[in-house]
N, C-alpha and C. Protein backbone atom coordinates (compact mmCIF):
# COMPACT_ATOMS: atom_id res chain seq x y z
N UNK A 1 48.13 24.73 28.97
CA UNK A 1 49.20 24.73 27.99
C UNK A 1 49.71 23.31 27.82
N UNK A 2 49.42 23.29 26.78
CA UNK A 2 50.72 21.90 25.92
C UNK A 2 51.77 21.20 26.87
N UNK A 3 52.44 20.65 27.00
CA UNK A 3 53.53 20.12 27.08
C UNK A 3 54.39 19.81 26.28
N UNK A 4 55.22 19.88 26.10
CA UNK A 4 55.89 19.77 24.39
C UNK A 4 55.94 18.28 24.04
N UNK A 5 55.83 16.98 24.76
CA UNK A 5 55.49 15.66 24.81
C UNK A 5 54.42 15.26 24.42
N UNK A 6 53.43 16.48 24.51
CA UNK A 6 52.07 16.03 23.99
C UNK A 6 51.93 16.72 23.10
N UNK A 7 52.25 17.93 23.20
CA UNK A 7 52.59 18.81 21.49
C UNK A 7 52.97 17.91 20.36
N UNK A 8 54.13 17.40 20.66
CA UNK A 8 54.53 16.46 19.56
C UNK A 8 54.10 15.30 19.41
N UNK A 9 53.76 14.59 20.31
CA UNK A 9 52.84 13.28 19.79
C UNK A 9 51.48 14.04 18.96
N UNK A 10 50.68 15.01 19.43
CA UNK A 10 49.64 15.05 19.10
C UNK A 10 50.60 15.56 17.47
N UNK A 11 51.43 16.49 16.79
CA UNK A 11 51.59 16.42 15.64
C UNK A 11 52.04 15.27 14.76
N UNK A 12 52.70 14.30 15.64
CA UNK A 12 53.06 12.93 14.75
C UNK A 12 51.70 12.48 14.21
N UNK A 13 50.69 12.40 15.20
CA UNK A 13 49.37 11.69 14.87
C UNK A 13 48.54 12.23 13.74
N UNK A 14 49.14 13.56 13.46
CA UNK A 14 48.32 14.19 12.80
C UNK A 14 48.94 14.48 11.60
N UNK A 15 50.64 14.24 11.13
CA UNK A 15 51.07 13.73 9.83
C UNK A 15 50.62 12.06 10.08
N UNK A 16 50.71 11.65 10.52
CA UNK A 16 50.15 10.15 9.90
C UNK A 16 49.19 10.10 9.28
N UNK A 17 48.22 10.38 10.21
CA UNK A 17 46.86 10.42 8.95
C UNK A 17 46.17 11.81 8.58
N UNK A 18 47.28 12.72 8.54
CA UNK A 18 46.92 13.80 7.88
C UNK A 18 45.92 14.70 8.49
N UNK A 19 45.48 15.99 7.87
CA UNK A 19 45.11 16.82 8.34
C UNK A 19 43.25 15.88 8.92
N UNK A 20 42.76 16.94 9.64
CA UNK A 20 41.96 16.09 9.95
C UNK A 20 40.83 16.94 9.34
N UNK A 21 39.59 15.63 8.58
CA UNK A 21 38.81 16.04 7.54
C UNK A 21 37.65 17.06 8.35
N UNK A 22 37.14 17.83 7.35
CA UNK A 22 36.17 18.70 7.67
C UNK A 22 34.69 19.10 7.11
N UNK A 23 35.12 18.12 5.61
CA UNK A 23 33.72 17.01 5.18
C UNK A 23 33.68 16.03 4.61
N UNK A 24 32.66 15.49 3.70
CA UNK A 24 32.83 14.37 3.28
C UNK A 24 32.02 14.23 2.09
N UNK A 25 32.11 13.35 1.42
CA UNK A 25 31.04 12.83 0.08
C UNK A 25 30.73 11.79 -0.36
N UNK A 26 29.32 12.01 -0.31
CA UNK A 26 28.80 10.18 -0.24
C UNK A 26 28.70 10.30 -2.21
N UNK A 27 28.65 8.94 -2.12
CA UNK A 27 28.59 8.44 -3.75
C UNK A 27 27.32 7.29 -3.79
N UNK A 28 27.50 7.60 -5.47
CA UNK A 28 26.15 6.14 -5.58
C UNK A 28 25.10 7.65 -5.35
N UNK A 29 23.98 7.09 -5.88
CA UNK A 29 22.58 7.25 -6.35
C UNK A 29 21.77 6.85 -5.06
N UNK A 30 21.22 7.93 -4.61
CA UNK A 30 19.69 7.92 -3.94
C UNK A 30 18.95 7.28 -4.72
N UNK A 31 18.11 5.99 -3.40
CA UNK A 31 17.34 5.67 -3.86
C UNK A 31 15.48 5.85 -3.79
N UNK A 32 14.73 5.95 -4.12
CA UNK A 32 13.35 6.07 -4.27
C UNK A 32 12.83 4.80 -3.55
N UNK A 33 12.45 4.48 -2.32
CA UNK A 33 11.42 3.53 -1.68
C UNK A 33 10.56 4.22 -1.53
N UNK A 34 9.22 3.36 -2.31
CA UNK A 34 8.05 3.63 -1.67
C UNK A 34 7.44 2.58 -1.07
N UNK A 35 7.20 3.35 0.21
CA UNK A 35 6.52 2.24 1.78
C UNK A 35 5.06 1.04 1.08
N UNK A 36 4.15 1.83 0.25
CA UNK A 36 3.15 1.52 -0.08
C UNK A 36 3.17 -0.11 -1.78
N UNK A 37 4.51 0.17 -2.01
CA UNK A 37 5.15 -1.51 -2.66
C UNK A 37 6.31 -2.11 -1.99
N UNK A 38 7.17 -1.60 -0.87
CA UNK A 38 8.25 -1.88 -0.28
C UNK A 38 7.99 -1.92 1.04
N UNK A 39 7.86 -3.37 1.41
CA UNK A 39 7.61 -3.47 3.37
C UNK A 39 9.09 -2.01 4.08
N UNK A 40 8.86 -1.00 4.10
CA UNK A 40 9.97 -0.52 4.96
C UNK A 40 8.95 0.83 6.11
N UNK A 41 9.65 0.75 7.27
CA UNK A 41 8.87 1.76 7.95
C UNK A 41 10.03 2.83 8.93
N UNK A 42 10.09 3.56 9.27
CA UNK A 42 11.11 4.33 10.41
C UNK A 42 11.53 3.65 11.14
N UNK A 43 10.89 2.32 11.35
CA UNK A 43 11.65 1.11 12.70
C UNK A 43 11.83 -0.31 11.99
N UNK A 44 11.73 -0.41 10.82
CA UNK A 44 11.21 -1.84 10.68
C UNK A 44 11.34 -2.02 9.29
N UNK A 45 12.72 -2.98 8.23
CA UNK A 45 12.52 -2.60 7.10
C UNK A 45 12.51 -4.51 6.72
N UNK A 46 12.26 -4.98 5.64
CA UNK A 46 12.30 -6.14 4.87
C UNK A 46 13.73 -6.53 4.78
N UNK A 47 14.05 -7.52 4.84
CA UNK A 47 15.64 -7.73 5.03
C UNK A 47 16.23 -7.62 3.05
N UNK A 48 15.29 -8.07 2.53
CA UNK A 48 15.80 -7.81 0.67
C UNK A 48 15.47 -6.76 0.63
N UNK A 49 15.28 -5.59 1.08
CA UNK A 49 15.85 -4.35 0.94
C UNK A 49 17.21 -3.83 1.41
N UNK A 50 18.34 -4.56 2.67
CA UNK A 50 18.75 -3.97 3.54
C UNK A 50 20.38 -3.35 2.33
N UNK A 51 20.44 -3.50 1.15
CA UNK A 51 21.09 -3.44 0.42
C UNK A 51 20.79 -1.76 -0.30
N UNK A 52 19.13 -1.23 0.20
CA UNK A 52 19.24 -0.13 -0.43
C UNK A 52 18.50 0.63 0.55
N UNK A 53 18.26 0.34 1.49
CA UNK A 53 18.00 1.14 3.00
C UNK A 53 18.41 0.66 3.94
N UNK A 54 18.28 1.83 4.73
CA UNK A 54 18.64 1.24 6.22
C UNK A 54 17.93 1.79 7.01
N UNK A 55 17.71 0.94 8.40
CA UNK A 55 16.61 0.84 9.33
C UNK A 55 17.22 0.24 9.97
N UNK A 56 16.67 0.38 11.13
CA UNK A 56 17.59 -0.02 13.16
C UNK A 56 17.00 -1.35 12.93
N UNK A 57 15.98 -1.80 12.35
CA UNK A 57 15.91 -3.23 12.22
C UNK A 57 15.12 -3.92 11.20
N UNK A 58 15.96 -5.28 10.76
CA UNK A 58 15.45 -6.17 9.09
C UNK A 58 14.59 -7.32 10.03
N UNK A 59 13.71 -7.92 8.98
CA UNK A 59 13.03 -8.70 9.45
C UNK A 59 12.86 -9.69 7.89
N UNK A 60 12.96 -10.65 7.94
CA UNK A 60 12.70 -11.84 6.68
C UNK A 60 11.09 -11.99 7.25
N UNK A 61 10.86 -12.21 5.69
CA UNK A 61 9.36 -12.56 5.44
C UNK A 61 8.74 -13.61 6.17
N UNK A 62 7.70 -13.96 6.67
CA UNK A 62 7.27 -15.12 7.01
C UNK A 62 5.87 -15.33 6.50
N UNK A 63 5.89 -16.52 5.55
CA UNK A 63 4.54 -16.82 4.85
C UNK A 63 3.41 -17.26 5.40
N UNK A 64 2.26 -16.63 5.19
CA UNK A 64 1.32 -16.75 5.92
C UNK A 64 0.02 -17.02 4.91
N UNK A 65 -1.14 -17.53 5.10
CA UNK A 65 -1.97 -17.47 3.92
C UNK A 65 -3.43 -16.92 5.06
N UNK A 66 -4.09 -16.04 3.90
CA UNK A 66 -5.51 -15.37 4.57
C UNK A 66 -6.12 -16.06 4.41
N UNK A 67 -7.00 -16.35 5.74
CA UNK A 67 -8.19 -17.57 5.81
C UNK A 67 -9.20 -16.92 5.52
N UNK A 68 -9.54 -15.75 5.86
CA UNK A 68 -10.79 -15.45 5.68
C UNK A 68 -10.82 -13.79 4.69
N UNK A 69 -11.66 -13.70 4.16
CA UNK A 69 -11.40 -11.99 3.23
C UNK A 69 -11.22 -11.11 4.39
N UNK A 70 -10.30 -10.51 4.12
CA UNK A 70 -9.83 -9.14 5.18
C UNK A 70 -9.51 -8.03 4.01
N UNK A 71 -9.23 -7.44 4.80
CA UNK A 71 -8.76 -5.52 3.94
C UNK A 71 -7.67 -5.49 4.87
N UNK A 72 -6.76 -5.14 3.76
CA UNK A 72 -5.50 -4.42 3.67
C UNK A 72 -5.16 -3.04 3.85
N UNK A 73 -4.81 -2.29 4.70
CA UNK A 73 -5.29 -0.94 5.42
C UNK A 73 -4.01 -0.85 5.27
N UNK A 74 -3.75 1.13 4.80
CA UNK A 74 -2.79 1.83 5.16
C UNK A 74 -1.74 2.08 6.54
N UNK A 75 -2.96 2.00 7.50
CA UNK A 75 -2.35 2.25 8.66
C UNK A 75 -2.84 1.09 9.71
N UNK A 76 -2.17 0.82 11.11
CA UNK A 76 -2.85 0.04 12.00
C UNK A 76 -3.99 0.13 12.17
N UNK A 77 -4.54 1.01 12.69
CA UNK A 77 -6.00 1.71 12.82
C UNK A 77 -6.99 0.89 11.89
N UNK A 78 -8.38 0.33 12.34
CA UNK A 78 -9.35 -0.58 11.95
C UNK A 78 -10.07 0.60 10.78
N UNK A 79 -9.87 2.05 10.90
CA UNK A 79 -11.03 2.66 10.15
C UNK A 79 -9.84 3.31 9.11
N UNK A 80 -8.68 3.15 8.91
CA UNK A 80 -7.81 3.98 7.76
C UNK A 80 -8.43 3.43 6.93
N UNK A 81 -7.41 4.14 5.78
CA UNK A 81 -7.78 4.03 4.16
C UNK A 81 -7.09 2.34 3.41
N UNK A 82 -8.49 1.47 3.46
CA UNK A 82 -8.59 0.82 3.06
C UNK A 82 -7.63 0.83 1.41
N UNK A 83 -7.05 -0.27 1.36
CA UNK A 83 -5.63 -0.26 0.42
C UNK A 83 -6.24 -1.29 -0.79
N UNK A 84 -6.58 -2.45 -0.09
CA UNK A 84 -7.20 -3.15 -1.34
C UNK A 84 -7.95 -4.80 -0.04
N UNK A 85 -9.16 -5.26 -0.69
CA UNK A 85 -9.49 -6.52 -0.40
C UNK A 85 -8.99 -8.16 -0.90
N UNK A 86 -8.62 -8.54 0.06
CA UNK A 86 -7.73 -9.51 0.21
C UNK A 86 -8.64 -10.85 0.28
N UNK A 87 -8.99 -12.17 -0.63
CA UNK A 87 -9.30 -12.65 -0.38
C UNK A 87 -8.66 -14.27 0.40
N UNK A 88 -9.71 -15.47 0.40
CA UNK A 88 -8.89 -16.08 1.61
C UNK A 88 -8.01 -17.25 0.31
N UNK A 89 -7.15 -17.60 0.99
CA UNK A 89 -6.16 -18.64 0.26
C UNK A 89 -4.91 -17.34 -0.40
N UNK A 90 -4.81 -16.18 0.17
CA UNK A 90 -3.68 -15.50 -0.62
C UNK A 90 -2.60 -15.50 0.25
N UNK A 91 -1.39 -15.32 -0.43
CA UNK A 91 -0.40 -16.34 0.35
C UNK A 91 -0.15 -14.09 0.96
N UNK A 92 0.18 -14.01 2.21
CA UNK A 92 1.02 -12.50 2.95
C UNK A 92 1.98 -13.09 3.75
N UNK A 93 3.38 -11.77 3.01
CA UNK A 93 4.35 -12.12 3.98
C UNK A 93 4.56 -10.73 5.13
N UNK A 94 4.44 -11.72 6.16
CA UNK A 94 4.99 -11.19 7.55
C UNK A 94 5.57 -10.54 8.05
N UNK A 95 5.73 -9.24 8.57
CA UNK A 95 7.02 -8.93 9.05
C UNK A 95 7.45 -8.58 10.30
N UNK A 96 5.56 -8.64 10.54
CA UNK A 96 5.58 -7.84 11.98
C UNK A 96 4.13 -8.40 12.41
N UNK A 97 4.26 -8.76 13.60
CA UNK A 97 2.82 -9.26 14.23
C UNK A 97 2.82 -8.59 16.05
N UNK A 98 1.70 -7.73 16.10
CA UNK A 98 1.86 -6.67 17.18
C UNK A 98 0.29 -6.53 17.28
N UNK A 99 -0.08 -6.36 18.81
CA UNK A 99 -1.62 -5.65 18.89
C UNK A 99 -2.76 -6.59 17.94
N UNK A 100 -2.38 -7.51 17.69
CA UNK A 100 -3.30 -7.76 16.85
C UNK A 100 -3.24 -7.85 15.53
N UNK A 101 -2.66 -7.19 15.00
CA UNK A 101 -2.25 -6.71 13.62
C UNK A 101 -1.15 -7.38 13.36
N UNK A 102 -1.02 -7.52 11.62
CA UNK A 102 0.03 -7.73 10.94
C UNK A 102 0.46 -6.49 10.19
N UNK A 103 1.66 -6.46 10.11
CA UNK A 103 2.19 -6.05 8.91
C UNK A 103 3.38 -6.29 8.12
N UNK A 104 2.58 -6.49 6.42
CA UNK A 104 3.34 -7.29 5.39
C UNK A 104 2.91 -6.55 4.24
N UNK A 105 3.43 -7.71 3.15
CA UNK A 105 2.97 -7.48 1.70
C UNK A 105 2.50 -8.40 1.74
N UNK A 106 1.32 -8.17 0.26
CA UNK A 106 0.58 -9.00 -0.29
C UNK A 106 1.78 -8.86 -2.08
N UNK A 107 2.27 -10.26 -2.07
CA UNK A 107 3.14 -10.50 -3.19
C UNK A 107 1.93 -10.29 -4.45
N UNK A 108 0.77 -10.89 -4.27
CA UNK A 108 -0.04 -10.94 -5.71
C UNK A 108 -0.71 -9.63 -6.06
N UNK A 109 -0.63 -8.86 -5.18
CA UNK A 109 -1.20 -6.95 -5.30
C UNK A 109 0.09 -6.31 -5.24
N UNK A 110 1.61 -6.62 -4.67
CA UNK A 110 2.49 -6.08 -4.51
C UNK A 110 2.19 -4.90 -3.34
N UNK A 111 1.19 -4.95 -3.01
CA UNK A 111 0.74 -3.93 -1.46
C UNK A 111 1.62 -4.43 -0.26
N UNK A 112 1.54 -3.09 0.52
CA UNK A 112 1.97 -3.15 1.67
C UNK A 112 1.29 -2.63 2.89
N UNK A 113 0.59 -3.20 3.74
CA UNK A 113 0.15 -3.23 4.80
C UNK A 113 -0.59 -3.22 5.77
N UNK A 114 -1.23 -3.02 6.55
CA UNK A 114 -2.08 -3.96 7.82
C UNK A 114 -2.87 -4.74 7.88
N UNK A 115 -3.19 -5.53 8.39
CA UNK A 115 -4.61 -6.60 8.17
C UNK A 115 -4.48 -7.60 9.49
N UNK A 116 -5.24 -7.58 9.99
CA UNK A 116 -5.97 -8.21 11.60
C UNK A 116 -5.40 -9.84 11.47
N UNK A 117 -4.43 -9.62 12.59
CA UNK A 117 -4.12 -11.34 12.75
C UNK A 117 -5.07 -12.35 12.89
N UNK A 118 -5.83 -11.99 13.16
CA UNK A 118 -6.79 -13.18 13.21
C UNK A 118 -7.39 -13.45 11.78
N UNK A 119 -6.93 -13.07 10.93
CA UNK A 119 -7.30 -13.32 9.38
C UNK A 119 -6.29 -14.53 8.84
N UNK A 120 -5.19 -14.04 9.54
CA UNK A 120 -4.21 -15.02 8.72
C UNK A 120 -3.93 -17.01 9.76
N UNK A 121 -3.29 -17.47 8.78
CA UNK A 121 -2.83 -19.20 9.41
C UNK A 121 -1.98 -19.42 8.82
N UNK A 122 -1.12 -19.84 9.12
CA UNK A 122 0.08 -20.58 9.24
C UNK A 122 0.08 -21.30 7.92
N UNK A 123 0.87 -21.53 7.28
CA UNK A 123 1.51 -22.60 5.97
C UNK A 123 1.75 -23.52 6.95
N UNK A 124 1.03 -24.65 6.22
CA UNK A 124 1.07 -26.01 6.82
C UNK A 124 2.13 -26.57 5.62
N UNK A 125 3.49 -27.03 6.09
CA UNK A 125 4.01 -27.53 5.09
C UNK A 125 4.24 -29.71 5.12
């Protein structure tokens, strides 16, 4: 049981800021990302998106250029579904370098993702 000291504080607190809510309503427009033109993944999104998703973590691009022709793969995995062929001198940005693998976009296909680090080098500026 109550105390009447805590009875009444707990009702002061609760005219101050009023009854206490029991839902809520978001505003603004859902938006449509698709993973396959938009670097974003369940862990891992492009930081010029972080304005219309959210993800536990942003990452800025880092420019990279393909030295040698590689393929651009759906998934990490060496045998997925090949996305498009990438030849060498095309500038990919970075977002993630793991296992071997990258994953980015290719700005001149607007694609998004995997292709074997050892394909890519560094911008020599």
């Amino acid at each position: 049981m109550k105390s009447s000291a805590s009875l009444s504080a707990s009702q002061s607190s609760q005219s101050l800021a009023g009854p206490p809510r029991r839902s809520f309503a978001l505003s603004g427009h859902s938006v449509e990302i698709d993973p396959r033109y938009n670097a974003v993944r369940r862990d891992l999104a492009d930081v010029r998106l972080a304005d219309r998703v959210f993800a536990p973590h942003y990452a800025a691009p880092v420019e990279m250029v393909i030295a040698r022709a590689t393929d651009l793969r759906v998934a990490r995995e060496s045998d997925s579904e090949v996305l498009t062929a990438l030849g060498p001198n095309v500038v990919f940005e970075v977002f993630e370098l793991a296992g071997g693998k990258a994953w980015g976009k290719a700005p001149d296909c607007g694609l998004v993702g995997y292709l074997d680090e050892s394909a890519l080098t560094r911008i020599v500026a």
